[in-house]
C-alpha atoms as a PDB file:
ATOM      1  CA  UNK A   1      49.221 120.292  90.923  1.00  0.00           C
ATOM      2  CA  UNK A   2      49.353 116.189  90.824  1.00  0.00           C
ATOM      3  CA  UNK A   3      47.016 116.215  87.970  1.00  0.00           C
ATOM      4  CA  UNK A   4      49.234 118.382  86.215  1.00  0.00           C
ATOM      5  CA  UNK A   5      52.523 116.975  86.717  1.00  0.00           C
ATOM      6  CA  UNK A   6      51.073 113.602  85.731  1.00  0.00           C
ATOM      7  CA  UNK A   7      49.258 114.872  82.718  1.00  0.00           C
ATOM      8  CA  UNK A   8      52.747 116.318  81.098  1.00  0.00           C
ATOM      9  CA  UNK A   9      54.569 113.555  82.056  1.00  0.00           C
ATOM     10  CA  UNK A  10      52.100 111.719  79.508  1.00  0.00           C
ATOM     11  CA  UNK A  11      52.690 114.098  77.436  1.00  0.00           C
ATOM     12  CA  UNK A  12      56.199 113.758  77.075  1.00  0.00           C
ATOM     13  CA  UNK A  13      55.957 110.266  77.282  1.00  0.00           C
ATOM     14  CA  UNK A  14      54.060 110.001  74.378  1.00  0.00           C
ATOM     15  CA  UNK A  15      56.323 112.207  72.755  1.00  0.00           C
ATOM     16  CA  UNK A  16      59.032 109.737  73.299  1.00  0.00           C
ATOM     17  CA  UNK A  17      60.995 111.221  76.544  1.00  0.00           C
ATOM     18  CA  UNK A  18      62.420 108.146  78.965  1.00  0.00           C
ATOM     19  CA  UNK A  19      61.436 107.841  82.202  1.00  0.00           C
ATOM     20  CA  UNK A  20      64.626 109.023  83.555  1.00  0.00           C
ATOM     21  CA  UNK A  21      64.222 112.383  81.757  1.00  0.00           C
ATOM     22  CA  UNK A  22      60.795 112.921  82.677  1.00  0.00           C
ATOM     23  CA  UNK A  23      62.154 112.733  85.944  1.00  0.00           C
ATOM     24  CA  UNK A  24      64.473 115.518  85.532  1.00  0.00           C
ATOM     25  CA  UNK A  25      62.036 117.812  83.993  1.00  0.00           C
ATOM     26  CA  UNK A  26      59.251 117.549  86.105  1.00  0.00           C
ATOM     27  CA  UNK A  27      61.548 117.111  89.320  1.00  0.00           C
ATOM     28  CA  UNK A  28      59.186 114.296  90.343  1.00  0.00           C
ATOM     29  CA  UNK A  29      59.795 110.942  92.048  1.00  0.00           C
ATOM     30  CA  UNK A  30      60.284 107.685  89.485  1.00  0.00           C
ATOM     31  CA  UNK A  31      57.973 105.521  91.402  1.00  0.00           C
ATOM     32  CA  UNK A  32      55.036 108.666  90.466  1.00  0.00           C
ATOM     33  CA  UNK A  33      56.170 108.125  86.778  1.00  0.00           C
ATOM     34  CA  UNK A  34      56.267 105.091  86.743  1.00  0.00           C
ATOM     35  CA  UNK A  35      52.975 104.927  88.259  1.00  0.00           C
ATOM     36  CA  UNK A  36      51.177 108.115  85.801  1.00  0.00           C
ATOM     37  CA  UNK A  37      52.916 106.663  82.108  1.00  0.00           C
ATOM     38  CA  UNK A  38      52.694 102.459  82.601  1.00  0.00           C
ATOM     39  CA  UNK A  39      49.592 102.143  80.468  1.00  0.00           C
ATOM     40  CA  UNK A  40      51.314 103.838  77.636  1.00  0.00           C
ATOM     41  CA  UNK A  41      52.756 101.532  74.982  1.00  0.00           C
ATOM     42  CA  UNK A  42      54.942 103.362  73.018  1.00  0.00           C
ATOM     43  CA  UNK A  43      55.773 102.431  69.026  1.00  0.00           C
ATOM     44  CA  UNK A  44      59.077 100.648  68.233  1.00  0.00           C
ATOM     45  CA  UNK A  45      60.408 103.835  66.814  1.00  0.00           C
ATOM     46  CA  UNK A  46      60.212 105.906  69.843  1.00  0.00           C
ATOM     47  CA  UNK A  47      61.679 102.827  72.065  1.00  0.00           C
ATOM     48  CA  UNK A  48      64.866 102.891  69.906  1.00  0.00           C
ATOM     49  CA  UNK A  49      65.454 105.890  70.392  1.00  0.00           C
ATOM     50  CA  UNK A  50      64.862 105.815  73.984  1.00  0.00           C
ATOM     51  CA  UNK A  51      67.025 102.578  73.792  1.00  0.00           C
ATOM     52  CA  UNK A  52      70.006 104.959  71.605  1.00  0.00           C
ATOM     53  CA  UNK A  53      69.459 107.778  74.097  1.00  0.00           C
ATOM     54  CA  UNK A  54      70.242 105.053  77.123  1.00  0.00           C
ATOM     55  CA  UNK A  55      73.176 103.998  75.785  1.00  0.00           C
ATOM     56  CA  UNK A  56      74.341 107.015  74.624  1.00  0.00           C
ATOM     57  CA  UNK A  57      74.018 108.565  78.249  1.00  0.00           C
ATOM     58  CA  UNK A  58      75.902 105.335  79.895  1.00  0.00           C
ATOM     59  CA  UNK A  59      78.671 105.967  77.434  1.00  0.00           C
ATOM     60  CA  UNK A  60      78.707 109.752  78.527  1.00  0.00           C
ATOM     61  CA  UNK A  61      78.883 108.714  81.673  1.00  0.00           C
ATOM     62  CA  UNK A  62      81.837 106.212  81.298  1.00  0.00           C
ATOM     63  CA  UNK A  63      84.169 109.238  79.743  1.00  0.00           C
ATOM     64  CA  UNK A  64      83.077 111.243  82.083  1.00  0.00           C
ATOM     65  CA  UNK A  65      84.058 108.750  85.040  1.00  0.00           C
ATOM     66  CA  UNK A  66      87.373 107.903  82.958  1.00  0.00           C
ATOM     67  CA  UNK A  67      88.512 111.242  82.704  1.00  0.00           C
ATOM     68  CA  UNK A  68      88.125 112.405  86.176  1.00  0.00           C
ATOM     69  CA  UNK A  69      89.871 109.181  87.084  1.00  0.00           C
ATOM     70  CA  UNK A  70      92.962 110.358  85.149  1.00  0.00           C
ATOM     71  CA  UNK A  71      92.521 113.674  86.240  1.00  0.00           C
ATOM     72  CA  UNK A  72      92.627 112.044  90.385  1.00  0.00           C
ATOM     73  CA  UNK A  73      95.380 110.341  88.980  1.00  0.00           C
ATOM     74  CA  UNK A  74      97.580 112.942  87.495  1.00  0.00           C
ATOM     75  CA  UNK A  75      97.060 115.130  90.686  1.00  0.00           C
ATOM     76  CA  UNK A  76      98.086 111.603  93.132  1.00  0.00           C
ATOM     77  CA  UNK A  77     100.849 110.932  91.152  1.00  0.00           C
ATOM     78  CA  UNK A  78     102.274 114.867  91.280  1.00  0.00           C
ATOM     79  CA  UNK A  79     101.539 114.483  95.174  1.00  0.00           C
ATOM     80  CA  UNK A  80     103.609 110.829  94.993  1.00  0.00           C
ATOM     81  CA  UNK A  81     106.374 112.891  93.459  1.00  0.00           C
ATOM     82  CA  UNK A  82     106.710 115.460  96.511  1.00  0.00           C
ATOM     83  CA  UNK A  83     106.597 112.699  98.488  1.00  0.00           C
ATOM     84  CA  UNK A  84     109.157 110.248  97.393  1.00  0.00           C
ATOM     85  CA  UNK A  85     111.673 112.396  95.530  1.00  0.00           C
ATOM     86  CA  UNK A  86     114.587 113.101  95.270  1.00  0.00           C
ATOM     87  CA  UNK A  87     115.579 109.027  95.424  1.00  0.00           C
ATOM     88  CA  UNK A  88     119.074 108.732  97.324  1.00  0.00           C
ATOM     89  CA  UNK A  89     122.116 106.271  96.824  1.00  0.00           C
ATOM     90  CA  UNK A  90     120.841 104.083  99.489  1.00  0.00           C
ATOM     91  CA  UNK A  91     116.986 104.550  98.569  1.00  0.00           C
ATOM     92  CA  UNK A  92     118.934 103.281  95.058  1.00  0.00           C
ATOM     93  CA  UNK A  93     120.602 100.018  96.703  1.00  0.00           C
ATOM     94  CA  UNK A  94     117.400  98.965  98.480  1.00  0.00           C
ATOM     95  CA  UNK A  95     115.442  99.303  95.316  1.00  0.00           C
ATOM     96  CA  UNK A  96     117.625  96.914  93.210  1.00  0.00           C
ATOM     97  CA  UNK A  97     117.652  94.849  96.114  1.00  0.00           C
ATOM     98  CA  UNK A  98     114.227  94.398  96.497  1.00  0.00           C
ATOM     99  CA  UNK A  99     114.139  93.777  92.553  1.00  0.00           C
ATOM    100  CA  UNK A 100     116.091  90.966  92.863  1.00  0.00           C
ATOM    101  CA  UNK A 101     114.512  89.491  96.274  1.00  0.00           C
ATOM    102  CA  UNK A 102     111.502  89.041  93.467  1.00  0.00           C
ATOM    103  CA  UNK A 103     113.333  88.882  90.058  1.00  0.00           C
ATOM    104  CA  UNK A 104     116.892  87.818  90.008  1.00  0.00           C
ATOM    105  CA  UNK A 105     118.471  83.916  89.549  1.00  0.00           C
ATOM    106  CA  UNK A 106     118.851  82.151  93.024  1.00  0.00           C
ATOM    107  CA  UNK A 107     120.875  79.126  91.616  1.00  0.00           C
ATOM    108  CA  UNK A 108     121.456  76.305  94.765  1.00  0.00           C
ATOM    109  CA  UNK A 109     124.592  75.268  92.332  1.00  0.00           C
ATOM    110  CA  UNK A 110     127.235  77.325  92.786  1.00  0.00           C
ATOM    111  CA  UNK A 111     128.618  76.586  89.327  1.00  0.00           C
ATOM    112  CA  UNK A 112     125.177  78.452  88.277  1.00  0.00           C
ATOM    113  CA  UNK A 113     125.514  81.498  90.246  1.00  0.00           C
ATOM    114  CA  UNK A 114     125.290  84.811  88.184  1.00  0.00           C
ATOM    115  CA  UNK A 115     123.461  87.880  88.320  1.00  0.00           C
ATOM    116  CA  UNK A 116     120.229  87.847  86.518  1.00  0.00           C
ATOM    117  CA  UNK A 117     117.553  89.471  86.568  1.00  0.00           C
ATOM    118  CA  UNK A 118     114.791  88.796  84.309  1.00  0.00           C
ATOM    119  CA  UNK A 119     111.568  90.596  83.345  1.00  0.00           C
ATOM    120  CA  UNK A 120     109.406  92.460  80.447  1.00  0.00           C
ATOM    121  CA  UNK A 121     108.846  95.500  82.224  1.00  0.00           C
ATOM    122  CA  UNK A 122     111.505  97.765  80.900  1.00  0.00           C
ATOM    123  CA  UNK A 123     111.013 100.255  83.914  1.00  0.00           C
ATOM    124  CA  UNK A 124     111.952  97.135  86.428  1.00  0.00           C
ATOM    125  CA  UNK A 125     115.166  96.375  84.645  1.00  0.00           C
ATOM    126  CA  UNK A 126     116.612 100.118  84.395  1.00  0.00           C
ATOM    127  CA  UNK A 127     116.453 100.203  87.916  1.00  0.00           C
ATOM    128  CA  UNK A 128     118.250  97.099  87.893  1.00  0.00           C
ATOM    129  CA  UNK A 129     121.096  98.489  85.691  1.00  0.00           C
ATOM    130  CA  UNK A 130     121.358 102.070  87.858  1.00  0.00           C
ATOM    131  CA  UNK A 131     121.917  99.341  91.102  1.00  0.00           C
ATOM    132  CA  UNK A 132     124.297  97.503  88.644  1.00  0.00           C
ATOM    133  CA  UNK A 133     126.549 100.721  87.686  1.00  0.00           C
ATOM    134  CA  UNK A 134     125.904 102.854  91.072  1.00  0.00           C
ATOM    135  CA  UNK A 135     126.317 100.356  93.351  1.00  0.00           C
ATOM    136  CA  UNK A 136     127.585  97.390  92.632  1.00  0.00           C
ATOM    137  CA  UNK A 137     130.011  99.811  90.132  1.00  0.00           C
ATOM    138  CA  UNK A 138     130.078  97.384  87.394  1.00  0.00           C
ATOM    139  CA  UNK A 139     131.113  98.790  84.049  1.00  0.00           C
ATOM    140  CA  UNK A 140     127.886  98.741  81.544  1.00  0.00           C
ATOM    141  CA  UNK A 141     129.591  97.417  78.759  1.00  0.00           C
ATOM    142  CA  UNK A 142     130.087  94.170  81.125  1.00  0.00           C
ATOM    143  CA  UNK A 143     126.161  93.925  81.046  1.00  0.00           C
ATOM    144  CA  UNK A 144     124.904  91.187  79.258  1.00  0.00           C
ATOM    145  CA  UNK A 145     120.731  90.930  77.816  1.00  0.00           C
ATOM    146  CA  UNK A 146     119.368  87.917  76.488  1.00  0.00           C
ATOM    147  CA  UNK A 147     115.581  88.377  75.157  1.00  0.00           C
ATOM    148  CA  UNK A 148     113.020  85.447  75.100  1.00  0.00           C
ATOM    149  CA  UNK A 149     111.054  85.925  72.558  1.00  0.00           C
ATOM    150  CA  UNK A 150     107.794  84.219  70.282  1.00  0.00           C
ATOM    151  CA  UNK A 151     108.225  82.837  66.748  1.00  0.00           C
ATOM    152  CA  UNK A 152     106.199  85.884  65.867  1.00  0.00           C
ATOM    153  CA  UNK A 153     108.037  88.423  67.234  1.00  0.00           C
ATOM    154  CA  UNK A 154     110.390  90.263  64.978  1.00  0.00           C
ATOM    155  CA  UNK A 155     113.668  89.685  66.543  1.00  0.00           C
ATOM    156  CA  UNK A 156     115.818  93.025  65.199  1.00  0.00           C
ATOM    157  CA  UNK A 157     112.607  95.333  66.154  1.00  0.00           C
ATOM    158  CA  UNK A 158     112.809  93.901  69.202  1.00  0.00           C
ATOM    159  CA  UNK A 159     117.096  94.052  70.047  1.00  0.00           C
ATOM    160  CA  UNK A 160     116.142  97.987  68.620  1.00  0.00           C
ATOM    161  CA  UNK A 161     113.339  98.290  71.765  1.00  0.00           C
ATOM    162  CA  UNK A 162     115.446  96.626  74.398  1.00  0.00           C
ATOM    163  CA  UNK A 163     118.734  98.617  73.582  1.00  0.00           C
ATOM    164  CA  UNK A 164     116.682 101.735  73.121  1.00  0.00           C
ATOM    165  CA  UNK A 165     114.958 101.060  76.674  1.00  0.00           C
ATOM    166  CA  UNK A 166     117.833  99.386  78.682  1.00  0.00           C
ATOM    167  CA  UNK A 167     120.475 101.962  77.221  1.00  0.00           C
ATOM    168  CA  UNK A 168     122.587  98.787  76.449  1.00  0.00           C
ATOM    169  CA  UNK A 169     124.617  98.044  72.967  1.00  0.00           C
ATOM    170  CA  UNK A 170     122.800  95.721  71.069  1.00  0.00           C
ATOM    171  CA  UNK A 171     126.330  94.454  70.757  1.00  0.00           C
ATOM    172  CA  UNK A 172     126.001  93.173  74.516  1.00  0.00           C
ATOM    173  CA  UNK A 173     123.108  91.129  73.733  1.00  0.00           C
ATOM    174  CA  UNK A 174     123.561  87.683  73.504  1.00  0.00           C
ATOM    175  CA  UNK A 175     121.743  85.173  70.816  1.00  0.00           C
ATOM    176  CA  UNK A 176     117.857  85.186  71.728  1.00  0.00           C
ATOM    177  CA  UNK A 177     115.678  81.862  73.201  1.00  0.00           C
ATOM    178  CA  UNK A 178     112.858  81.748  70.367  1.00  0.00           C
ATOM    179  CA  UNK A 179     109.541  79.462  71.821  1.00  0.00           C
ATOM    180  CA  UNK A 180     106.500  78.701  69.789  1.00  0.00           C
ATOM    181  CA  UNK A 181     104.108  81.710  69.849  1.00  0.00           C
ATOM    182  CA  UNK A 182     100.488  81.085  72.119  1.00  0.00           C
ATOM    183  CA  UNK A 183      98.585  83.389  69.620  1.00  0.00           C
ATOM    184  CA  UNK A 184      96.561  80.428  68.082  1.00  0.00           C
ATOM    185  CA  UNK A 185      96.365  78.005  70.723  1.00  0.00           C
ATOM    186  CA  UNK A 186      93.457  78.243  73.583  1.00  0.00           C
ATOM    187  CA  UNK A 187      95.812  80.089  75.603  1.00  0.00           C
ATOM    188  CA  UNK A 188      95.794  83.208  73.272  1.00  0.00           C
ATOM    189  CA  UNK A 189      94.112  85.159  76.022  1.00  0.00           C
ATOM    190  CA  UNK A 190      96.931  85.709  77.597  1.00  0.00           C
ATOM    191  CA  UNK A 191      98.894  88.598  78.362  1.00  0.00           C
ATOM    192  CA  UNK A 192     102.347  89.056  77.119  1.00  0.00           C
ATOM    193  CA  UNK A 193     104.894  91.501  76.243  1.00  0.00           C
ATOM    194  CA  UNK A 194     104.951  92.845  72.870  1.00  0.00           C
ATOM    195  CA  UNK A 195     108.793  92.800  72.865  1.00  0.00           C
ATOM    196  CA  UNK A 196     109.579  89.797  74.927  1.00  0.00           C
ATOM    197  CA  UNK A 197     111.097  89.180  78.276  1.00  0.00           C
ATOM    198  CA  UNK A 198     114.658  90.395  78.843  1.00  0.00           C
ATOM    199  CA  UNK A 199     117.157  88.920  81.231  1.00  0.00           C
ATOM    200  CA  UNK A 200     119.697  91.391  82.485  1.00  0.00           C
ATOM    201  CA  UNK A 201     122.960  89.390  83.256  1.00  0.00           C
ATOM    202  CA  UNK A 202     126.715  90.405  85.143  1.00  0.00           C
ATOM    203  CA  UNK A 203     128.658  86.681  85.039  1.00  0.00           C
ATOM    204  CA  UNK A 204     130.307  87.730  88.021  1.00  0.00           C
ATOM    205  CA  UNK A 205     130.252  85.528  90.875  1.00  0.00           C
ATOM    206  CA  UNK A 206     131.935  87.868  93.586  1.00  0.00           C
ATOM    207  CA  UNK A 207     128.936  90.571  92.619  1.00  0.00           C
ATOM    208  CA  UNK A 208     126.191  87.975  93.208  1.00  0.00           C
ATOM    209  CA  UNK A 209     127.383  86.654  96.356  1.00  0.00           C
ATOM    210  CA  UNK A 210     127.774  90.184  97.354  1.00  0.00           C
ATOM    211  CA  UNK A 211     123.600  91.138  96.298  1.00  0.00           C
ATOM    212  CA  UNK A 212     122.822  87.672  98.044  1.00  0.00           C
ATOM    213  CA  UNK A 213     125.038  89.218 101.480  1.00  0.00           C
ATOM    214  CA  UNK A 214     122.975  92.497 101.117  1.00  0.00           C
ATOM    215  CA  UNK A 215     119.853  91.079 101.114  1.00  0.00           C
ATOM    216  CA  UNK A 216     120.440  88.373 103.847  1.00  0.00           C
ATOM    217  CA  UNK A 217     121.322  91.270 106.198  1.00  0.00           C
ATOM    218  CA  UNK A 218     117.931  92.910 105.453  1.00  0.00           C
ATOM    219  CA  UNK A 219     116.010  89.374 105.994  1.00  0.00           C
ATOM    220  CA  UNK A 220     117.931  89.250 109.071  1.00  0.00           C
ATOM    221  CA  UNK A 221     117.786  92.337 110.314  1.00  0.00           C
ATOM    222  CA  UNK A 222     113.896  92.307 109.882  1.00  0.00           C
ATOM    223  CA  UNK A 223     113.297  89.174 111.059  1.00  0.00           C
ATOM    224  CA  UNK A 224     110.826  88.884 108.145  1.00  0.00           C
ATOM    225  CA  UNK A 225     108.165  90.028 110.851  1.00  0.00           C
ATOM    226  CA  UNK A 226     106.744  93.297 110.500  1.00  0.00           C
ATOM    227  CA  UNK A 227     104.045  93.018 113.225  1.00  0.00           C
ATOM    228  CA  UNK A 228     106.263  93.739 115.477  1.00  0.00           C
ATOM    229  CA  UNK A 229     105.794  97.876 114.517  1.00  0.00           C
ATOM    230  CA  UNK A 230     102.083  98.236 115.041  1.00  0.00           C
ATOM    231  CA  UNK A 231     102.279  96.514 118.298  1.00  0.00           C
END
């Protein structure tokens, strides 16, 4: 039975079948393949297309990893959804909270002190502006955006994205902060928004001090130790 086995995996060998697919056919170990074809140097035109058929295969392989990674994703996120939703008024006032523990303006001058948030993720700052409205209950059109954007970045396709995303007038946006674009300098590697960065602003003192209140009570309340609730 050996003798056979190894005397058709020369066979296809010679007929230009990789090692891996001998494998497969014959249901044999690799080392015994390894070990039966070694002595068989094949021409250049049968190791290019072993070569294609290798990297063909790994490419297979990569869409089929990719999809069933969005397919585990689609079915996580569904199962996130169950879990998390519906989002309540106070789920609402922690969440802008906790946006502006990591995003807002902190000014130590109190002639500074203003609501701002700032950030290129669009999804960030709408949460910011449903905290603003719901519950801090200031008015939108008292909502303020001023975009930082590249020399390269076209500035009315840009007020058209942010307005369009933030549900704000472009007649609430204030005049832009234009900086030398990156794209030809060492750092062009980089990863930036395609649209800018957008500060969302409220130049209203008593709602700032009021955010800065909120979140104080949570520090303190916490004790910014967690450890204490898996001990």
């Amino acid at each position: 039975m050996k003798r056979e086995e190894e005397n058709r995996a020369r066979e296809l060998r010679c007929q230009g079948f990789s090692m891996k697919q001998i494998v497969e056919t014959l249901n044999v170990s690799k080392g015994s393949v390894s070990a039966w074809v070694r002595d068989i140097q094949l021409p250049e035109c049968l190791l290019r297309n072993i070569e294609n058929q290798r990297r063909l295969g790994r490419e297979q392989s990569r869409i089929t990893r990719l999809k069933n990674i969005a397919r585990a994703n689609i079915e996580l996120n569904a199962k996130c959804k169950q879990e998390i939703l519906p989002v309540s008024q106070r789920d609402l006032w922690f969440a802008g909270l906790m946006v502006y523990a990591g995003e807002g303006s902190k000014p130590s001058r109190v002639s500074s002190q203003r609501v701002e948030v700032a950030n290129s993720d669009s999804n960030i700052l709408r949460i910011f502006i449903k905290f603003l409205t719901s519950i801090c209950i200031v008015p939108k059109d008292k909502i303020r955006v001023r975009l930082i954007l590249y020399n390269d970045i076209d500035t009315e396709e840009a007020f058209s994205y942010w307005s369009k995303e933030l549900g704000v007038s472009v007649s609430q946006f204030e005049k832009p902060f234009i900086k030398q674009s990156y794209k030809d300098t060492p750092y062009r590697h980089l990863r930036r928004s395609k649209y800018g960065t957008a500060h969302v602003n409220v130049y209203d003192v008593r709602i700032y001090r009021k955010i800065m209140g909120w979140l104080q009570a949570v520090y303190e309340y916490n004790n910014l130790d967690f450890r204490s609730d898996g001990e």
